[in-house]
N, C-alpha and C. Protein backbone atom coordinates (compact mmCIF):
# COMPACT_ATOMS: atom_id res chain seq x y z
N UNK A 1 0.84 -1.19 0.00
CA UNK A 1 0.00 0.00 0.00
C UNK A 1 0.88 1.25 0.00
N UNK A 2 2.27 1.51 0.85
CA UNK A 2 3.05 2.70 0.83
C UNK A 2 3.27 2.90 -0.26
N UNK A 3 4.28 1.43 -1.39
CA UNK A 3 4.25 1.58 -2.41
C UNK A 3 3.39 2.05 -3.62
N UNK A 4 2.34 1.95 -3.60
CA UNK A 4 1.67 2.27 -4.49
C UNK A 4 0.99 3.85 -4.05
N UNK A 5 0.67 3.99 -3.12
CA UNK A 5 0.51 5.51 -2.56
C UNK A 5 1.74 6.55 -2.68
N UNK A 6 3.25 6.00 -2.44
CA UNK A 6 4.02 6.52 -3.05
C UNK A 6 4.24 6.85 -4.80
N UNK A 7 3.83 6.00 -4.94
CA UNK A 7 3.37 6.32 -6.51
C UNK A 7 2.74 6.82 -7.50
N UNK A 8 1.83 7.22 -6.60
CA UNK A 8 0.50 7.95 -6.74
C UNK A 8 0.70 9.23 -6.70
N UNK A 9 1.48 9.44 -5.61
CA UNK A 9 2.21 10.98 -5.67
C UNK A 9 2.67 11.30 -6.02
N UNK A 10 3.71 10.59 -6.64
CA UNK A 10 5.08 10.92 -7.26
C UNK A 10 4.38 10.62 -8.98
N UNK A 11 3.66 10.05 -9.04
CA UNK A 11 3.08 10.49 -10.63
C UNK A 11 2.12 11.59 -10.30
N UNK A 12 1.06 12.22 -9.73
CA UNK A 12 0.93 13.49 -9.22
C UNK A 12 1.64 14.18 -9.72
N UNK A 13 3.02 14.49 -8.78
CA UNK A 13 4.06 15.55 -8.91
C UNK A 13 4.46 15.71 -10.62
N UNK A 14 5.25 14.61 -10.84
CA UNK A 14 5.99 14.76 -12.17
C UNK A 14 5.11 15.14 -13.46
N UNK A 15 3.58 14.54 -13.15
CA UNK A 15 3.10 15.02 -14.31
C UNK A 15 2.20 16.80 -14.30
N UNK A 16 2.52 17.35 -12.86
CA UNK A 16 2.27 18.62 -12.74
C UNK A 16 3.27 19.31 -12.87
N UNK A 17 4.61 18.75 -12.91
CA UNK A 17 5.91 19.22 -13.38
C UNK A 17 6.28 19.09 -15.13
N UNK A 18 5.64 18.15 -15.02
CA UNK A 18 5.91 18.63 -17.28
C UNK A 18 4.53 18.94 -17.67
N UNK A 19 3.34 19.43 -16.95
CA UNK A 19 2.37 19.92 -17.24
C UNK A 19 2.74 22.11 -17.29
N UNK A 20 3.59 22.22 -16.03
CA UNK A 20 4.45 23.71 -15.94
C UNK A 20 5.44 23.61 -17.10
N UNK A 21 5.67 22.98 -17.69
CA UNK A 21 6.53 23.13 -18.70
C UNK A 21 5.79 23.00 -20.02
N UNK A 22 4.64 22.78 -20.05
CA UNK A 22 4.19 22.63 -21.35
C UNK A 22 4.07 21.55 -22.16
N UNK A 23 5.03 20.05 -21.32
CA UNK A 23 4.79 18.87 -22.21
C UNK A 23 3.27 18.05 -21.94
N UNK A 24 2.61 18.35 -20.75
CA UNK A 24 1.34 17.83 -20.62
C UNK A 24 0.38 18.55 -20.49
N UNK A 25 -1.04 18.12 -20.09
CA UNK A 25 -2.21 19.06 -20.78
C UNK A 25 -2.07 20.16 -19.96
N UNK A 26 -2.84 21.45 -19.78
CA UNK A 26 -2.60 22.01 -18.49
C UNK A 26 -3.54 21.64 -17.19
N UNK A 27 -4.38 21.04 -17.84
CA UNK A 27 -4.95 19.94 -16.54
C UNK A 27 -4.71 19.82 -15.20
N UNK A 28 -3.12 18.87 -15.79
CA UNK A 28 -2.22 18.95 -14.99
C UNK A 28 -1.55 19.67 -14.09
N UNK A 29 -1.32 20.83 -14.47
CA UNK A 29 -0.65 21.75 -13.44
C UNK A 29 -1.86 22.20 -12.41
N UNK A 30 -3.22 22.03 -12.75
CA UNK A 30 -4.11 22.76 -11.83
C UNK A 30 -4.04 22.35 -10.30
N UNK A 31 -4.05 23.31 -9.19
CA UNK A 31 -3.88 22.71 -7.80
C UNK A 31 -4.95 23.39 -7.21
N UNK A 32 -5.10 22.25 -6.10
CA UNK A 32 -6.19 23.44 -4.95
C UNK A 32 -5.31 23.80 -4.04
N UNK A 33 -6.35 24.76 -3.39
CA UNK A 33 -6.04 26.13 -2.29
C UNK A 33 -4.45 25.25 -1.46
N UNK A 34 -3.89 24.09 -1.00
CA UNK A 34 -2.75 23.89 -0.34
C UNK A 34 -1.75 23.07 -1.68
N UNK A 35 -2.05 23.82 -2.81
CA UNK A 35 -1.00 23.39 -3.54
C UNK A 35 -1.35 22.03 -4.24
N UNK A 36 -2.08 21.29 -4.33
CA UNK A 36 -2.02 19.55 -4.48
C UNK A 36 -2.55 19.31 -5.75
N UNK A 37 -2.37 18.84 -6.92
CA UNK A 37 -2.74 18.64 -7.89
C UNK A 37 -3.90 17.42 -8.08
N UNK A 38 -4.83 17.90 -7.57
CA UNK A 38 -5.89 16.97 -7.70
C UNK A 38 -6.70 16.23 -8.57
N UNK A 39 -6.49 17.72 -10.03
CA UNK A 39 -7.19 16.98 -11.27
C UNK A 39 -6.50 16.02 -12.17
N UNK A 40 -5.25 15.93 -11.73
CA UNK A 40 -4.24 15.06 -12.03
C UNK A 40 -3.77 13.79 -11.87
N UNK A 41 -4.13 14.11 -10.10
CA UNK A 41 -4.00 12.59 -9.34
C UNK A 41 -5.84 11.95 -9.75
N UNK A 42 -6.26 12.12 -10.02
CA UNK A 42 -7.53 12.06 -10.39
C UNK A 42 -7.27 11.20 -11.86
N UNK A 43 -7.08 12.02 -13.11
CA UNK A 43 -6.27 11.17 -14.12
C UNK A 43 -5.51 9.88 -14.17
N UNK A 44 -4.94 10.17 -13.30
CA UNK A 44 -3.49 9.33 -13.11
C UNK A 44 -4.29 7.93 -12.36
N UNK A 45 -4.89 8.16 -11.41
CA UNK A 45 -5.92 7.16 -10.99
C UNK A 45 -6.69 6.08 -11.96
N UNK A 46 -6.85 7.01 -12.89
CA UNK A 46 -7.92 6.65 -13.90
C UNK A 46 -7.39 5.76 -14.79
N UNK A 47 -6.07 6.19 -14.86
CA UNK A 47 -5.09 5.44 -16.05
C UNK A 47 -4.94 4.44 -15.25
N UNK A 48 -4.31 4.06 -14.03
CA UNK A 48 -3.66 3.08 -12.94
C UNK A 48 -4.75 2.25 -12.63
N UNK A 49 -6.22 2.41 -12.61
CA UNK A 49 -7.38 1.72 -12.64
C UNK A 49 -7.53 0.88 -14.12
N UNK A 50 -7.13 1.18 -15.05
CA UNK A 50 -7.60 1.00 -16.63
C UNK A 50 -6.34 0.07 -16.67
N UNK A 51 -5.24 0.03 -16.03
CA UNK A 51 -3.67 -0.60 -16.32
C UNK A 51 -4.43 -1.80 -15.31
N UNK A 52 -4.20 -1.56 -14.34
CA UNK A 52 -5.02 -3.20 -13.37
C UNK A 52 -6.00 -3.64 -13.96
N UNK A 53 -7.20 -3.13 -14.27
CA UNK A 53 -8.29 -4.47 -14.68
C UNK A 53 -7.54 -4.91 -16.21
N UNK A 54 -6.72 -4.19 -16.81
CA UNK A 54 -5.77 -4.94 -18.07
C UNK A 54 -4.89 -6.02 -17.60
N UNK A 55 -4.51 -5.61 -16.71
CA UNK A 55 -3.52 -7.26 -15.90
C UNK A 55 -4.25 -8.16 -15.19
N UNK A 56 -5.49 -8.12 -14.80
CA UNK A 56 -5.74 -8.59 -13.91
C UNK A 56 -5.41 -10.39 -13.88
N UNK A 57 -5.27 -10.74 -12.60
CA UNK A 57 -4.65 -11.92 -12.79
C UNK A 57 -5.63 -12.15 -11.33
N UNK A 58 -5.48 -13.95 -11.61
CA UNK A 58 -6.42 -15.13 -10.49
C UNK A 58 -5.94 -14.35 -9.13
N UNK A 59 -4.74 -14.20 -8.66
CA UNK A 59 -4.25 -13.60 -7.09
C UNK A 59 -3.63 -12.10 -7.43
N UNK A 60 -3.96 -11.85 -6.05
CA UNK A 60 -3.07 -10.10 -5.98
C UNK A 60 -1.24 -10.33 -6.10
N UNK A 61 -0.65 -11.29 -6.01
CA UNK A 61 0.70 -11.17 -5.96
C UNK A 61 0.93 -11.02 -7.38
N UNK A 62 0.12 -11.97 -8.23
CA UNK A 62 0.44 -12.12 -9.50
C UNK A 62 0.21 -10.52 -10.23
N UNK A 63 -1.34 -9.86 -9.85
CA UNK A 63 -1.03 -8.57 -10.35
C UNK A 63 -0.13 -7.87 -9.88
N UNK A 64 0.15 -7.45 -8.67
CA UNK A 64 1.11 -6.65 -8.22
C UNK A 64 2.43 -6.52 -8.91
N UNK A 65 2.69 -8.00 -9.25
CA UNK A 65 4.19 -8.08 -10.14
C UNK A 65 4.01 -7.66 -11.42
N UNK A 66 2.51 -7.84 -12.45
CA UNK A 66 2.68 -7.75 -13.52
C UNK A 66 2.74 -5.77 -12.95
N UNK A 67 2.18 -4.93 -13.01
CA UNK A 67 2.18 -4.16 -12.52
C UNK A 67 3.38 -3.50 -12.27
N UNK A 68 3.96 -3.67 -11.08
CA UNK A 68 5.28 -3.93 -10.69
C UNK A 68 6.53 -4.02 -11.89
N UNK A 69 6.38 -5.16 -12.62
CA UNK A 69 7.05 -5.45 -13.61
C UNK A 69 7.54 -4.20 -14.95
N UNK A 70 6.13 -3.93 -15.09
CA UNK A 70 5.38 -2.58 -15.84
C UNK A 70 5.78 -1.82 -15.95
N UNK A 71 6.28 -1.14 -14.32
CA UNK A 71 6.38 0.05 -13.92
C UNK A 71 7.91 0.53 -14.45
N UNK A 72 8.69 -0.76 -14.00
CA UNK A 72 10.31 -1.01 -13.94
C UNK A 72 10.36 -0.71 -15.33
N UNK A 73 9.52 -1.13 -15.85
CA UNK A 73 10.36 -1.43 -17.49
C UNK A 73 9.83 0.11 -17.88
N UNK A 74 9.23 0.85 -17.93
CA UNK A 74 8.59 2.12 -18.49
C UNK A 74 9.79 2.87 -18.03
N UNK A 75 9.97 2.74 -16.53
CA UNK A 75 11.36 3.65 -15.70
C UNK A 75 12.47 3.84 -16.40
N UNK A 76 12.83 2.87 -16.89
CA UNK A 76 14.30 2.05 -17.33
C UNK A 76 14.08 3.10 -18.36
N UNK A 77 13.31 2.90 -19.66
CA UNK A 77 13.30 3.92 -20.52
C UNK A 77 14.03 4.91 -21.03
N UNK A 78 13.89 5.92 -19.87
CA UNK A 78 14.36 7.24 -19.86
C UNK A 78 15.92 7.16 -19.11
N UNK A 79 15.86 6.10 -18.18
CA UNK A 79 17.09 6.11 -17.66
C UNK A 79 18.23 5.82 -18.74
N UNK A 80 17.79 4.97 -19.52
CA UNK A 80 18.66 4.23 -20.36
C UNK A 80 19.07 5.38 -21.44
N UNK A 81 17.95 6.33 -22.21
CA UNK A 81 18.17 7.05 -22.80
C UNK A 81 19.09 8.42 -22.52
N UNK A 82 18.90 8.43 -20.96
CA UNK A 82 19.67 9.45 -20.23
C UNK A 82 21.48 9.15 -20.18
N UNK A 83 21.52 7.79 -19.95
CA UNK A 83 22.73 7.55 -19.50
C UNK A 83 23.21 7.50 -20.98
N UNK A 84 22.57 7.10 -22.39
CA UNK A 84 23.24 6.82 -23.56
C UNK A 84 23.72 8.41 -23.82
N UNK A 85 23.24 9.14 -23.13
CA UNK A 85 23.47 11.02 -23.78
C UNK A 85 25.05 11.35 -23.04
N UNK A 86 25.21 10.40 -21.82
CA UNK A 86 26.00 11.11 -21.08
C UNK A 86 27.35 11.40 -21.80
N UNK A 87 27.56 9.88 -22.34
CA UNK A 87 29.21 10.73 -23.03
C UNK A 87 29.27 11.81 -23.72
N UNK A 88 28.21 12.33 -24.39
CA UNK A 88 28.09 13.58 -25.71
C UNK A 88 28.05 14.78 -24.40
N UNK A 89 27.11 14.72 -23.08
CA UNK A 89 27.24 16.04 -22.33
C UNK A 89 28.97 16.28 -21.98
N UNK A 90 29.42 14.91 -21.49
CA UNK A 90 31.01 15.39 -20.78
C UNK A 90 31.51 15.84 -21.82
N UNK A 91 31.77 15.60 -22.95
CA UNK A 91 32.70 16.09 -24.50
C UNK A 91 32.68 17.69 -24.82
N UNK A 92 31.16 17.93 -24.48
CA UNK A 92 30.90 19.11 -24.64
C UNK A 92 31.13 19.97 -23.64
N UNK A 93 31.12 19.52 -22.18
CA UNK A 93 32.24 20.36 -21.42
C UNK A 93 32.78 20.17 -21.25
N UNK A 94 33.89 19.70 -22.12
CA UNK A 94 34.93 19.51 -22.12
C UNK A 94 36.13 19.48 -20.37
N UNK A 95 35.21 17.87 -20.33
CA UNK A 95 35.87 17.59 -19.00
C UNK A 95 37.19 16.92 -19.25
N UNK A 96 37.75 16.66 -18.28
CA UNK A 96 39.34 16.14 -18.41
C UNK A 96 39.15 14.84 -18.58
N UNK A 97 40.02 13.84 -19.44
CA UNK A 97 40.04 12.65 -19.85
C UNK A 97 39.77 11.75 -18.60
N UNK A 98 40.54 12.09 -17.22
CA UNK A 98 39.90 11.04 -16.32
C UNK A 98 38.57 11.43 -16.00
N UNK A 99 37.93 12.22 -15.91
CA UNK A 99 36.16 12.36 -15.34
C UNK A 99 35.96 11.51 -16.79
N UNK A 100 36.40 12.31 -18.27
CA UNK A 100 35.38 11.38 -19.44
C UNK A 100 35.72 10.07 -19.09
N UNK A 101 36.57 9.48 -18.96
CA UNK A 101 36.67 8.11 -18.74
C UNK A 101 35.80 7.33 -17.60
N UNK A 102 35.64 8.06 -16.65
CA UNK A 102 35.12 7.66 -15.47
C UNK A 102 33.47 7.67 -15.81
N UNK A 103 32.83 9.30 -15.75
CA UNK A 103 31.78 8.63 -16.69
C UNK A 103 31.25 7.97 -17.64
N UNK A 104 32.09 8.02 -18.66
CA UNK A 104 31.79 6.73 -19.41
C UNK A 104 31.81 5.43 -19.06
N UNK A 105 32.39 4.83 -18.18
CA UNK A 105 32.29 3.90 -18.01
C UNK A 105 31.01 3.33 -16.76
N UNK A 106 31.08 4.46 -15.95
CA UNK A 106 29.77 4.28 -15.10
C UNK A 106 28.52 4.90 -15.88
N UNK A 107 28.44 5.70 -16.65
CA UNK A 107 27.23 5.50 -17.67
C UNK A 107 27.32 4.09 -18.36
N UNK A 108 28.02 3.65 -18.87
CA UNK A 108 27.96 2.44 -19.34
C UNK A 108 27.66 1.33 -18.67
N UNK A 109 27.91 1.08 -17.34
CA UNK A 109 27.98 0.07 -16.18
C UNK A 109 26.13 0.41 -16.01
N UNK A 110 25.72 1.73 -16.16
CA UNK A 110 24.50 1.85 -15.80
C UNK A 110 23.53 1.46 -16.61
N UNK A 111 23.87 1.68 -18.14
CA UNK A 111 22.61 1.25 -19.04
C UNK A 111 22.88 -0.11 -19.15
N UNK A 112 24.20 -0.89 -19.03
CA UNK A 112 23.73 -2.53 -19.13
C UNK A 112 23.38 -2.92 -17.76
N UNK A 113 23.36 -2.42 -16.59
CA UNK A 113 22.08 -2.61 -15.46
C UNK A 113 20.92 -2.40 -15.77
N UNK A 114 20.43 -1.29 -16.41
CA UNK A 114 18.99 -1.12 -16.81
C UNK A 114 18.53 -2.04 -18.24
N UNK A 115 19.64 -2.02 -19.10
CA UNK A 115 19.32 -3.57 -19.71
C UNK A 115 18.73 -4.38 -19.25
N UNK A 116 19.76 -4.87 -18.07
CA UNK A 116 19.32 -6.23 -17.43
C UNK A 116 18.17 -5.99 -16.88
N UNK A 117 18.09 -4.88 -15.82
CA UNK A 117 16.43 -4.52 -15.56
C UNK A 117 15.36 -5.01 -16.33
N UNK A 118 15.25 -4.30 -17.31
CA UNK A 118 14.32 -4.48 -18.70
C UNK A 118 14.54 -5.98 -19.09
N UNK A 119 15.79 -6.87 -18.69
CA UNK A 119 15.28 -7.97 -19.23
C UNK A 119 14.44 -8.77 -17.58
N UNK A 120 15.12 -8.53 -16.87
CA UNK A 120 14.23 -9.61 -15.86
C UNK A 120 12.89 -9.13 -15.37
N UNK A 121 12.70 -7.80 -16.11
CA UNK A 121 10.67 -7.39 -16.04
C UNK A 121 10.40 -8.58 -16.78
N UNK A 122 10.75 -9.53 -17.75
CA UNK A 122 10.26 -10.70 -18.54
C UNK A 122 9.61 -10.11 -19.67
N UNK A 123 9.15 -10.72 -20.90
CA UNK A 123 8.30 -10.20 -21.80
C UNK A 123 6.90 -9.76 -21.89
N UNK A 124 6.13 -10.47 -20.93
CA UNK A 124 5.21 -9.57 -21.05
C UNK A 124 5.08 -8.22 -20.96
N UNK A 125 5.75 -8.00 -19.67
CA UNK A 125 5.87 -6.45 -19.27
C UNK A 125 6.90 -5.30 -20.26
N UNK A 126 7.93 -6.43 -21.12
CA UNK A 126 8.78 -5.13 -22.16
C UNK A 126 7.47 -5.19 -23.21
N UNK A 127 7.12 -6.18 -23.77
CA UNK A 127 6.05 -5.57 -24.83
C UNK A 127 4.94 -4.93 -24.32
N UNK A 128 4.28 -5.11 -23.11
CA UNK A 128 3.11 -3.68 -22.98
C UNK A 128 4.20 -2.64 -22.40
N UNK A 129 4.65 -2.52 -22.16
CA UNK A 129 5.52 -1.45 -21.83
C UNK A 129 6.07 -0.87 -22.91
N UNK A 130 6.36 -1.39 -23.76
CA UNK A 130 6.88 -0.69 -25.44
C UNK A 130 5.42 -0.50 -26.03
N UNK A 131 4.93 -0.73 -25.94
CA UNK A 131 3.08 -0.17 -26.15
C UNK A 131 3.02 1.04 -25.59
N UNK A 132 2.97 1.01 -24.23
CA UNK A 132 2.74 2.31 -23.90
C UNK A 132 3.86 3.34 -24.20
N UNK A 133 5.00 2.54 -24.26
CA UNK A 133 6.18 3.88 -24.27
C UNK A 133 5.50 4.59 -26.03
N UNK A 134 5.22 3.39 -26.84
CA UNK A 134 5.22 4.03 -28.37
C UNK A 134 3.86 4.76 -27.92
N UNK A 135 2.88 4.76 -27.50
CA UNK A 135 2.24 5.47 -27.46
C UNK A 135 2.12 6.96 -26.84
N UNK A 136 3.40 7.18 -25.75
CA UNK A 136 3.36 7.95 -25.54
C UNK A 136 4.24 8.92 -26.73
N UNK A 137 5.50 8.13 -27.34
CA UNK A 137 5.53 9.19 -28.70
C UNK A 137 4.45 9.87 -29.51
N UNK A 138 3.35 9.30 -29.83
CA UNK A 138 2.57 9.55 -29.98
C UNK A 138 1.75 11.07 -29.69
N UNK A 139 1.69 10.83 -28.46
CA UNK A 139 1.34 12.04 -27.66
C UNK A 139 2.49 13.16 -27.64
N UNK A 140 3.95 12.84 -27.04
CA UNK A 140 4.87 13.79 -27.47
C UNK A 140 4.96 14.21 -28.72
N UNK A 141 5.21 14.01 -29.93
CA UNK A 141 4.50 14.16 -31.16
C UNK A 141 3.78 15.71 -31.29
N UNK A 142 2.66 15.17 -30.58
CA UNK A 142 1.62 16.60 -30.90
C UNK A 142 2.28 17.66 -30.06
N UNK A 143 2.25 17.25 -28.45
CA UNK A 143 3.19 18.45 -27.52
C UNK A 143 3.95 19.25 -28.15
N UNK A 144 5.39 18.47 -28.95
CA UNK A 144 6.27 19.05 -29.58
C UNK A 144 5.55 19.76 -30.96
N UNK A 145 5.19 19.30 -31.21
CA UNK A 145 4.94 20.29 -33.38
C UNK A 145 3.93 21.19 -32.87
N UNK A 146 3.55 21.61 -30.95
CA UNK A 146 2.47 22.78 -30.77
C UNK A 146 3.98 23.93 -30.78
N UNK A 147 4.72 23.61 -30.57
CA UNK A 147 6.00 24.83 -29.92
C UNK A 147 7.08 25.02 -31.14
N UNK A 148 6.53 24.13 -32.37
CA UNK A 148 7.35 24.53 -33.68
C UNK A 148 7.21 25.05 -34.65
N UNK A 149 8.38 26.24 -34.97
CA UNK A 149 7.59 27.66 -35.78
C UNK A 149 8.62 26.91 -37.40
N UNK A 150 6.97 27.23 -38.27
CA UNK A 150 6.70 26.77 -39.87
C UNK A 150 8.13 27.26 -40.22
N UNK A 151 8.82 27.01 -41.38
CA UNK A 151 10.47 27.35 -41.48
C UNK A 151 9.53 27.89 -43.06
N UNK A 152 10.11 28.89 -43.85
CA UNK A 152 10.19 29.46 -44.54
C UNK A 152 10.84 28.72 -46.18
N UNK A 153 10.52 28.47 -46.92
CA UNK A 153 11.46 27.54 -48.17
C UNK A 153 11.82 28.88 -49.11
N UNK A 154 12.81 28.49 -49.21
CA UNK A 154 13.80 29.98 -49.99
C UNK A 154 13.28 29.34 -51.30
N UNK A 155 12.65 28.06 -52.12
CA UNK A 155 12.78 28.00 -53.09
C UNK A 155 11.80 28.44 -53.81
């Protein structure tokens, strides 16, 4: 129960945090009178209700893991994509060969951990999880081409 109430919040937060930035609806950012993003956690509910009766399984352990499983592999995602950027950030500030070396290699140590992550979620959970990740391109997609100005053709 902490777990998943922790989760609840913390998807809350983050999606009222790229809702202030413009990548989600503004929905999202709306709070009442002590700050709390309610129409959000409200959403987010809605989605996390619609994701369980999709797994649902004979016992609660079995959902919890598919679930569980789910969650890990969606996480990994961004981590993985984060850590593949890192050597191009150190180059560009031009850090000293032992930090580039050092991060590189612990960025590297990190995305074949989150590899492995992504592999012991098992397959069910990387293919709905690559479902939802492609779907959320989808949605980023529109976010992005709202904030991109028409380019001009010289020809």
């Amino acid at each position: 129960i902490g777990s998943l109430l922790g989760w609840q919040f913390t998807n809350a937060q983050v999606s009222k945090a790229a809702a202030d930035e413009g990548l989600f609806p503004k929905i999202f950012a709306k709070t009442n009178k002590a700050g709390v993003p309610i129409a959000g956690m409200l959403i987010m509910l809605a989605a996390e209700i619609l994701l369980a009766v999709m797994t649902i399984s004979p016992n609660l352990i079995s959902q919890f893991n598919a679930l569980l499983n789910l969650a890990v592999f969606i996480n990994m995602v961004p981590y993985i994509l984060s850590m593949t950027g890192l050597e191009v950030l150190l180059r560009k500030n031009m850090v000293s060969k032992k930090q580039y070396r050092l991060g590189a290699t612990v960025g590297t140590l990190a995305v074949l951990y989150s590899i492995y992550g992504v592999y012991a979620c098992g397959a069910t959970a990387v293919f709905g999880g690559t479902i939802l990740t492609l779907l959320g391109y989808i949605f980023y997609g529109f976010i992005a081409a709202r904030d991109t100005k028409p380019e001009v053709n010289a020809n």
